[in-house]
PDB file of N, CA and C in Angstrom:
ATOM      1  N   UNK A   1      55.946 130.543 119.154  1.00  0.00           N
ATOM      2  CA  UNK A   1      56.759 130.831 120.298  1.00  0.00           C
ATOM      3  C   UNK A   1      58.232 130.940 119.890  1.00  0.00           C
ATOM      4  N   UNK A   2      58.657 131.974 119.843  1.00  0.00           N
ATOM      5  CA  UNK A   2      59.845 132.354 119.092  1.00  0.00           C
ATOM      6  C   UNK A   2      61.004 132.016 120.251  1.00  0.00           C
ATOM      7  N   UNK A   3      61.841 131.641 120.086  1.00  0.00           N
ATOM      8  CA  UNK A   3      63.126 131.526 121.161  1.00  0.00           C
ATOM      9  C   UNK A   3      63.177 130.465 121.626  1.00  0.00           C
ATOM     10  N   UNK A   4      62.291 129.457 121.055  1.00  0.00           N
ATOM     11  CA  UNK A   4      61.491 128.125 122.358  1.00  0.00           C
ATOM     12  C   UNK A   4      62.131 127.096 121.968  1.00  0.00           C
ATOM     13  N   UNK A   5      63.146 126.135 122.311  1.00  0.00           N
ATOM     14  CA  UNK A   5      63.339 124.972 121.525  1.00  0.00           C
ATOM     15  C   UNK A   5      62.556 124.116 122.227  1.00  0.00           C
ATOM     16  N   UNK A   6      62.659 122.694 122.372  1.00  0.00           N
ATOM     17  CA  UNK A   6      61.887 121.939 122.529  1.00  0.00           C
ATOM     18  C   UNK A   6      63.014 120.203 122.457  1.00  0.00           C
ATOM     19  N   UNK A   7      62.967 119.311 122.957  1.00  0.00           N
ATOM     20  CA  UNK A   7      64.009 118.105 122.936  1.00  0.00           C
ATOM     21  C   UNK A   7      63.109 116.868 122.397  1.00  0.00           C
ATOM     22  N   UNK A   8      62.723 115.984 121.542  1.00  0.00           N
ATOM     23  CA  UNK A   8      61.802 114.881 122.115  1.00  0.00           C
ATOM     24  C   UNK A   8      62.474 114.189 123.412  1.00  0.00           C
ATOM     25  N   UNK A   9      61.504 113.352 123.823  1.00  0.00           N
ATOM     26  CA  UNK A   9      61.582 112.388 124.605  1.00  0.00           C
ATOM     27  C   UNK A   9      62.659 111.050 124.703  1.00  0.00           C
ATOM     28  N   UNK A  10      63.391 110.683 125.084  1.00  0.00           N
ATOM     29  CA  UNK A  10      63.854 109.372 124.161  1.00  0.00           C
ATOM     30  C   UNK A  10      64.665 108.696 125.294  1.00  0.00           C
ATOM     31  N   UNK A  11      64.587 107.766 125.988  1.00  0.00           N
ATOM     32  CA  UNK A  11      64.817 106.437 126.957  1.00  0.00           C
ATOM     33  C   UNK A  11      66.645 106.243 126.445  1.00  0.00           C
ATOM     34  N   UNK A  12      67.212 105.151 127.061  1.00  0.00           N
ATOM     35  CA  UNK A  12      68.725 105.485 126.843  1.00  0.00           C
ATOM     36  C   UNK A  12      68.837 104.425 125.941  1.00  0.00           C
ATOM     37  N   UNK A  13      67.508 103.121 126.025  1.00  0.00           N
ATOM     38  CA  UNK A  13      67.645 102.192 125.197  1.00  0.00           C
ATOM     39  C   UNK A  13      67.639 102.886 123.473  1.00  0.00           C
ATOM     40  N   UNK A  14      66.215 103.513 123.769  1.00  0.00           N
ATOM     41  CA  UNK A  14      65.827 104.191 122.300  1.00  0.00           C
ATOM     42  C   UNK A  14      66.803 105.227 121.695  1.00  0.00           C
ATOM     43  N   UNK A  15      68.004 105.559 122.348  1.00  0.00           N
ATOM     44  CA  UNK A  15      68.944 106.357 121.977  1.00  0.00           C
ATOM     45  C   UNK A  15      70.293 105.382 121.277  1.00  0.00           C
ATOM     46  N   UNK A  16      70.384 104.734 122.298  1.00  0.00           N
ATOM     47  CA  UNK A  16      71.315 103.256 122.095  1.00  0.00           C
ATOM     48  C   UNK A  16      70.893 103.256 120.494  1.00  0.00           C
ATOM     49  N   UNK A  17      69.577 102.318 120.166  1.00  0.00           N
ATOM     50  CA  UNK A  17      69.428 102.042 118.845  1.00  0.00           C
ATOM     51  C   UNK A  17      69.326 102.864 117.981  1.00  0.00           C
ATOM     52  N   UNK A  18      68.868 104.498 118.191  1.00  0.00           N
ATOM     53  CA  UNK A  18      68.621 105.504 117.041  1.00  0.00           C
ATOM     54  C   UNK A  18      70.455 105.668 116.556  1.00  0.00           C
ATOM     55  N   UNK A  19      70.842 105.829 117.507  1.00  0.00           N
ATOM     56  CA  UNK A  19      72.900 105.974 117.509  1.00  0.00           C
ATOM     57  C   UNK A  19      73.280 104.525 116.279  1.00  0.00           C
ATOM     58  N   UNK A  20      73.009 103.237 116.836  1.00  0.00           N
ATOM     59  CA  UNK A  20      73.509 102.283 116.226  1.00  0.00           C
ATOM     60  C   UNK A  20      72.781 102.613 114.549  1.00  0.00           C
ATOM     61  N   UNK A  21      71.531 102.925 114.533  1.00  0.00           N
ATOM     62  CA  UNK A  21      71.331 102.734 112.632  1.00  0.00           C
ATOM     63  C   UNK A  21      72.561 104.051 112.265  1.00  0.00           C
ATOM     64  N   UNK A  22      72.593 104.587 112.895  1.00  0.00           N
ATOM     65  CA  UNK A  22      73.862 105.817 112.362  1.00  0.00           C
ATOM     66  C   UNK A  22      75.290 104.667 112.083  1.00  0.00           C
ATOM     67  N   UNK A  23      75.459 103.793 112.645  1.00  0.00           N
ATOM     68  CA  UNK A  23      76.765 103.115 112.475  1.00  0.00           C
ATOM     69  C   UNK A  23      77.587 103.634 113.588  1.00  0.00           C
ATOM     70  N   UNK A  24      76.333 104.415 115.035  1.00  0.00           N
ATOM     71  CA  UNK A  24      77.272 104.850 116.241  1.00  0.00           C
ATOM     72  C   UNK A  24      76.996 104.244 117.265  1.00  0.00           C
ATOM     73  N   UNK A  25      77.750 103.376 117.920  1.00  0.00           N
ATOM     74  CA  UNK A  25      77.991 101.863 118.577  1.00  0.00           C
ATOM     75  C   UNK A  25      77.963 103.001 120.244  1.00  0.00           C
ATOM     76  N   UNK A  26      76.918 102.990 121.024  1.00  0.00           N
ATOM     77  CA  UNK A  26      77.481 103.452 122.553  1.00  0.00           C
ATOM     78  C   UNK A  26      76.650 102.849 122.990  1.00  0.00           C
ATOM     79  N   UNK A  27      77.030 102.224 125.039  1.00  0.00           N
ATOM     80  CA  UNK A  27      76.358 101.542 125.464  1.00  0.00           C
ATOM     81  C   UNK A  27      76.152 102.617 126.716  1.00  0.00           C
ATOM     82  N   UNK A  28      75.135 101.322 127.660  1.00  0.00           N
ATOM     83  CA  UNK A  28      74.015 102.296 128.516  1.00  0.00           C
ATOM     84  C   UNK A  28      74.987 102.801 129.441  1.00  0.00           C
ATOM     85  N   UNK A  29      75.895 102.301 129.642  1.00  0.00           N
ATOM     86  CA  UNK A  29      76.811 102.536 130.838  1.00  0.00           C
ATOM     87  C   UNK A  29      77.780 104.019 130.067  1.00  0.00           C
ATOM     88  N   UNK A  30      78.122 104.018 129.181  1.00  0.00           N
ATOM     89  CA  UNK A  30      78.437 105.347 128.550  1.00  0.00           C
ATOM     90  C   UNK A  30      77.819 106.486 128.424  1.00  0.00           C
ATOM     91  N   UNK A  31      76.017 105.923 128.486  1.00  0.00           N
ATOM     92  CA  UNK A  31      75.048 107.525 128.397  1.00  0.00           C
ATOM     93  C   UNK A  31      75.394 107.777 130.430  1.00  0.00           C
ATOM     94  N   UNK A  32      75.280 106.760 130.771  1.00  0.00           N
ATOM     95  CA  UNK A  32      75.026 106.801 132.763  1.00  0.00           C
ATOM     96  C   UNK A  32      76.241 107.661 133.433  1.00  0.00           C
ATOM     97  N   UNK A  33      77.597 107.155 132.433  1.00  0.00           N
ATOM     98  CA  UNK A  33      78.555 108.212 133.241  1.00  0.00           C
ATOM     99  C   UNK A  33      79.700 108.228 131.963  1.00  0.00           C
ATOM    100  N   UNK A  34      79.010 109.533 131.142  1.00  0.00           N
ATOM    101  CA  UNK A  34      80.331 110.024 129.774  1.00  0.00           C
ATOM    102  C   UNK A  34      81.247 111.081 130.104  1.00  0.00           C
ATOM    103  N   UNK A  35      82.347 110.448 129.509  1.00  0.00           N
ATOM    104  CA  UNK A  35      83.611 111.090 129.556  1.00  0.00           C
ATOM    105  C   UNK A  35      83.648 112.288 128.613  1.00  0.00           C
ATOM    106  N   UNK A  36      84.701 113.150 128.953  1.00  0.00           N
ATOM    107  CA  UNK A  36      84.627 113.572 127.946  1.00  0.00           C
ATOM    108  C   UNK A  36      85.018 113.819 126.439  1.00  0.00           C
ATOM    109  N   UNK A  37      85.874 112.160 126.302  1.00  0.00           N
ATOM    110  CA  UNK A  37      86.399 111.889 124.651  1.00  0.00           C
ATOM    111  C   UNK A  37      84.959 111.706 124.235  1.00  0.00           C
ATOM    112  N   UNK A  38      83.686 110.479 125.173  1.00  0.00           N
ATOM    113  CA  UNK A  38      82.978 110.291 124.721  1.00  0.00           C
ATOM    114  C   UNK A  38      81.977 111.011 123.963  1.00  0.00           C
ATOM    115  N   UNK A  39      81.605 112.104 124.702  1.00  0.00           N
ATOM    116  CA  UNK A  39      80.836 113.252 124.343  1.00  0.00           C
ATOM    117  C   UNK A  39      81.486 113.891 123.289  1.00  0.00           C
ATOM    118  N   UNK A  40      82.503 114.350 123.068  1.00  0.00           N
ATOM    119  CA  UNK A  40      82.990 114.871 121.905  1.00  0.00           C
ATOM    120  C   UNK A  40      83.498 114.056 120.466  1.00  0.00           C
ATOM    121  N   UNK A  41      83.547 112.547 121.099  1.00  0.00           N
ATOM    122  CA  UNK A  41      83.325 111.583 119.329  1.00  0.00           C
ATOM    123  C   UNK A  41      82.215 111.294 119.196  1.00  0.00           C
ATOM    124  N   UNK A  42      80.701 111.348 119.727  1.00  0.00           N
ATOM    125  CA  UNK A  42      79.513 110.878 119.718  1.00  0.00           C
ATOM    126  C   UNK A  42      79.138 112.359 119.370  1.00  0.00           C
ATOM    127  N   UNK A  43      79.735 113.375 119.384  1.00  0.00           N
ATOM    128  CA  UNK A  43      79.181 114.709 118.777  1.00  0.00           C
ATOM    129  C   UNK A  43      79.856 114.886 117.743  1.00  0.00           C
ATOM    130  N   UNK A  44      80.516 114.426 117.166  1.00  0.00           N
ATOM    131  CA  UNK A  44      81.362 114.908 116.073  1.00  0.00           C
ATOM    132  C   UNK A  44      80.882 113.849 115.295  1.00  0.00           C
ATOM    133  N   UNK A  45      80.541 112.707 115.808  1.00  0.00           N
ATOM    134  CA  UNK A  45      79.761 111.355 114.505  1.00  0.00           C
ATOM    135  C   UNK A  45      78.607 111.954 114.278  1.00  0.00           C
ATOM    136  N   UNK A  46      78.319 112.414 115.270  1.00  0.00           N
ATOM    137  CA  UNK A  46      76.860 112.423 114.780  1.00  0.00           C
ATOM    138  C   UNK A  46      76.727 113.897 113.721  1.00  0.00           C
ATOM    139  N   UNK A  47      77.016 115.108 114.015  1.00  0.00           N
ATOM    140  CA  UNK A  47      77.877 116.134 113.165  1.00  0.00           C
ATOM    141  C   UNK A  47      78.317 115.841 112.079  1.00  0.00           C
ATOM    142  N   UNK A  48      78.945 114.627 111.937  1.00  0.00           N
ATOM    143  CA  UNK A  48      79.530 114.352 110.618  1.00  0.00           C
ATOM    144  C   UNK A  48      78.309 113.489 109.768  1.00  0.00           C
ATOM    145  N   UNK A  49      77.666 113.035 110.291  1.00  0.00           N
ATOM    146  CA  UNK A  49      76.471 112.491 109.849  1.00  0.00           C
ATOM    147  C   UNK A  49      75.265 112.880 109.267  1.00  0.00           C
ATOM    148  N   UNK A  50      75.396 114.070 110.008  1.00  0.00           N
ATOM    149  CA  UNK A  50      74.183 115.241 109.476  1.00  0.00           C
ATOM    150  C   UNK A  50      74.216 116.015 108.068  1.00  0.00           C
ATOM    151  N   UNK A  51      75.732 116.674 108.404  1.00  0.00           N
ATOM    152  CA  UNK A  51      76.584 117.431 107.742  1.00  0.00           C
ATOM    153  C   UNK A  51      77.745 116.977 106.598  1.00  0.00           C
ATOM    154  N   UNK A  52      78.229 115.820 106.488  1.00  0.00           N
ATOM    155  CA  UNK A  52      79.245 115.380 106.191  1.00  0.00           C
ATOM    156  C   UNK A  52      80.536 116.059 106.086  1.00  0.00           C
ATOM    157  N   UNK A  53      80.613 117.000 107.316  1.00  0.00           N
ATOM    158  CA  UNK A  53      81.744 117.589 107.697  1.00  0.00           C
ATOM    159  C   UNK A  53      82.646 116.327 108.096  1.00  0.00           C
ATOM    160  N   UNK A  54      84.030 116.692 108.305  1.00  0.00           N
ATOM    161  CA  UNK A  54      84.962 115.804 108.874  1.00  0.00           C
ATOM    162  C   UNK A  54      85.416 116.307 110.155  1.00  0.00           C
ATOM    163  N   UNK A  55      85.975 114.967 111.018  1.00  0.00           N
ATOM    164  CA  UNK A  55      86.562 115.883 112.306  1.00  0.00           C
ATOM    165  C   UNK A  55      87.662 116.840 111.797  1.00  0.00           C
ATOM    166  N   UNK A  56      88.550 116.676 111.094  1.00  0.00           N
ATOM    167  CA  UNK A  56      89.535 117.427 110.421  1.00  0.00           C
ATOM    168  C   UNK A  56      89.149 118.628 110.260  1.00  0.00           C
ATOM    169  N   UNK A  57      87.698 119.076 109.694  1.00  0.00           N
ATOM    170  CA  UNK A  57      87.085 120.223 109.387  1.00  0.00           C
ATOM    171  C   UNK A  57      86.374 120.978 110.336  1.00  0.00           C
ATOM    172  N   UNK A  58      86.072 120.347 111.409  1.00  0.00           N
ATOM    173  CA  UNK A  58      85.452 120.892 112.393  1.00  0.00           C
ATOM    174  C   UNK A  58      86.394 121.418 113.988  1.00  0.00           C
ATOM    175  N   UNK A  59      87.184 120.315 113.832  1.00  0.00           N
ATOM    176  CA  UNK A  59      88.054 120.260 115.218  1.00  0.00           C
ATOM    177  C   UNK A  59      88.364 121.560 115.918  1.00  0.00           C
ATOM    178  N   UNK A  60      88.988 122.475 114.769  1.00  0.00           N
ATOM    179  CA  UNK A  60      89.703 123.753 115.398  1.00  0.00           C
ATOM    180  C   UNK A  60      88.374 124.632 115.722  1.00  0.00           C
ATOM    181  N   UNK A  61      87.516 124.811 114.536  1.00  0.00           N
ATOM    182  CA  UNK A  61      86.432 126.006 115.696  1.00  0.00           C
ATOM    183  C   UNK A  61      85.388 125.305 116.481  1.00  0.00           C
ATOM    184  N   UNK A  62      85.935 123.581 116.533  1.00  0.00           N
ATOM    185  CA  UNK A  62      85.040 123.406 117.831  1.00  0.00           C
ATOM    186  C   UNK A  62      85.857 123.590 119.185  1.00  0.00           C
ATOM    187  N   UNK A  63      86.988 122.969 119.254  1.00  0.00           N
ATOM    188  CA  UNK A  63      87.679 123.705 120.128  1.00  0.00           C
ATOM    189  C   UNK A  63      87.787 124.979 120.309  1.00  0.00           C
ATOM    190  N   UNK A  64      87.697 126.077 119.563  1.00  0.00           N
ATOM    191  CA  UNK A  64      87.948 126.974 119.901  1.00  0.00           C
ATOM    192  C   UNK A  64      86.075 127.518 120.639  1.00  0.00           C
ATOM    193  N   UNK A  65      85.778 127.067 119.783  1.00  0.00           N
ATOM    194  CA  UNK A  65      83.847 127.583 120.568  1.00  0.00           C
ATOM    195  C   UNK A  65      83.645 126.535 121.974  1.00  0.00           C
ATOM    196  N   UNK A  66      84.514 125.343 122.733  1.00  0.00           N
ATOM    197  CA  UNK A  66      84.206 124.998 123.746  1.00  0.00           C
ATOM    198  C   UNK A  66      85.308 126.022 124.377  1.00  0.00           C
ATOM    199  N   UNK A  67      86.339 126.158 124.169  1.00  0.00           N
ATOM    200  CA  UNK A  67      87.636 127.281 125.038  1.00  0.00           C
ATOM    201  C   UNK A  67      86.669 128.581 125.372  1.00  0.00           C
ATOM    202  N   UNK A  68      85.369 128.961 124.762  1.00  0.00           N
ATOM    203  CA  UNK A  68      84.967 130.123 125.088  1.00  0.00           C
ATOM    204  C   UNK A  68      83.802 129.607 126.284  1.00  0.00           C
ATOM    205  N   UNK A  69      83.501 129.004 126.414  1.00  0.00           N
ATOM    206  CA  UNK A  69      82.609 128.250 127.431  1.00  0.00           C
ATOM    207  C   UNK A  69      83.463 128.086 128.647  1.00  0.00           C
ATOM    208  N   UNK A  70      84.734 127.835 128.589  1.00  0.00           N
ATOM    209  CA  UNK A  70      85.987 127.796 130.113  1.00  0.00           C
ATOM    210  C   UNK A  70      85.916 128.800 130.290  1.00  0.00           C
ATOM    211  N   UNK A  71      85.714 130.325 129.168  1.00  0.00           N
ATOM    212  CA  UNK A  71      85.969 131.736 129.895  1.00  0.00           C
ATOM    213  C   UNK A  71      85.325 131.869 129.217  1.00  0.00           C
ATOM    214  N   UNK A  72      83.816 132.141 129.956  1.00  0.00           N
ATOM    215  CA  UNK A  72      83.152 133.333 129.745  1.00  0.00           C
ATOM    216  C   UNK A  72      83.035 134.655 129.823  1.00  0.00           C
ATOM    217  N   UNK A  73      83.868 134.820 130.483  1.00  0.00           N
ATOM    218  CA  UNK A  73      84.275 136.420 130.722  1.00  0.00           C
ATOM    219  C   UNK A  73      85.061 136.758 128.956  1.00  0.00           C
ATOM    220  N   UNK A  74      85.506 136.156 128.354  1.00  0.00           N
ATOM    221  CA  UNK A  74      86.045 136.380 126.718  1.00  0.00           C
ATOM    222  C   UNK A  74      85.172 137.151 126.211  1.00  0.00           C
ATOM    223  N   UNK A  75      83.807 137.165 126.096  1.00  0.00           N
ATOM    224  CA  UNK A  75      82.700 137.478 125.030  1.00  0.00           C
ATOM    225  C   UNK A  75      81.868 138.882 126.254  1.00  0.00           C
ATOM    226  N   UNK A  76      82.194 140.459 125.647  1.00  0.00           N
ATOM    227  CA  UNK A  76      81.716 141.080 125.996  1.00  0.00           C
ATOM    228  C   UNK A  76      80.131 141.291 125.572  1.00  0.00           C
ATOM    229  N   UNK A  77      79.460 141.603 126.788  1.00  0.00           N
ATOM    230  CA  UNK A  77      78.348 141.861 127.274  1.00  0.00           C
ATOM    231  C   UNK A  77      77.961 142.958 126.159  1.00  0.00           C
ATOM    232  N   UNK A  78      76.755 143.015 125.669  1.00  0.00           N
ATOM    233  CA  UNK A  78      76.237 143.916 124.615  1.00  0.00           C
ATOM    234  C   UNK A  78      76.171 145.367 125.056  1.00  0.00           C
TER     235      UNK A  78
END
């Protein structure tokens, strides 16, 4: 099934602890209502974790690839 992604399953506890063996500390009340520093240092640890990119290395074309998500109208239609 080509195009198909797919997510597992995973509870906020079982996220809590998969985050902490990373050395990424978030609690339940942070998955229940995240900000948005939160979401973007819990994506960039975890990014840097995968990848061993740095925020330093990533920052500018991630900002610049969320600025295209505020305007979608930027990216012409095929």
């Amino acid at each position: 099934m080509a195009g198909q992604y797919w997510y597992p399953h995973i509870n906020n506890d079982g996220l809590i602890h998969d985050l902490s063996s990373w050395g990424i500390s978030i609690s339940s009340q942070q998955l229940v209502k995240p900000t948005p520093d939160f979401v973007m240092n819990t994506y960039i640890a975890c990014v840097q974790k995968v990848t061993g990119l740095t925020e330093d290395t990533i920052r500018d074309p991630l900002d610049v690839a969320i600025a295209s998500l505020d305007e979608p109208n930027t990216v012409s239609p095929p």
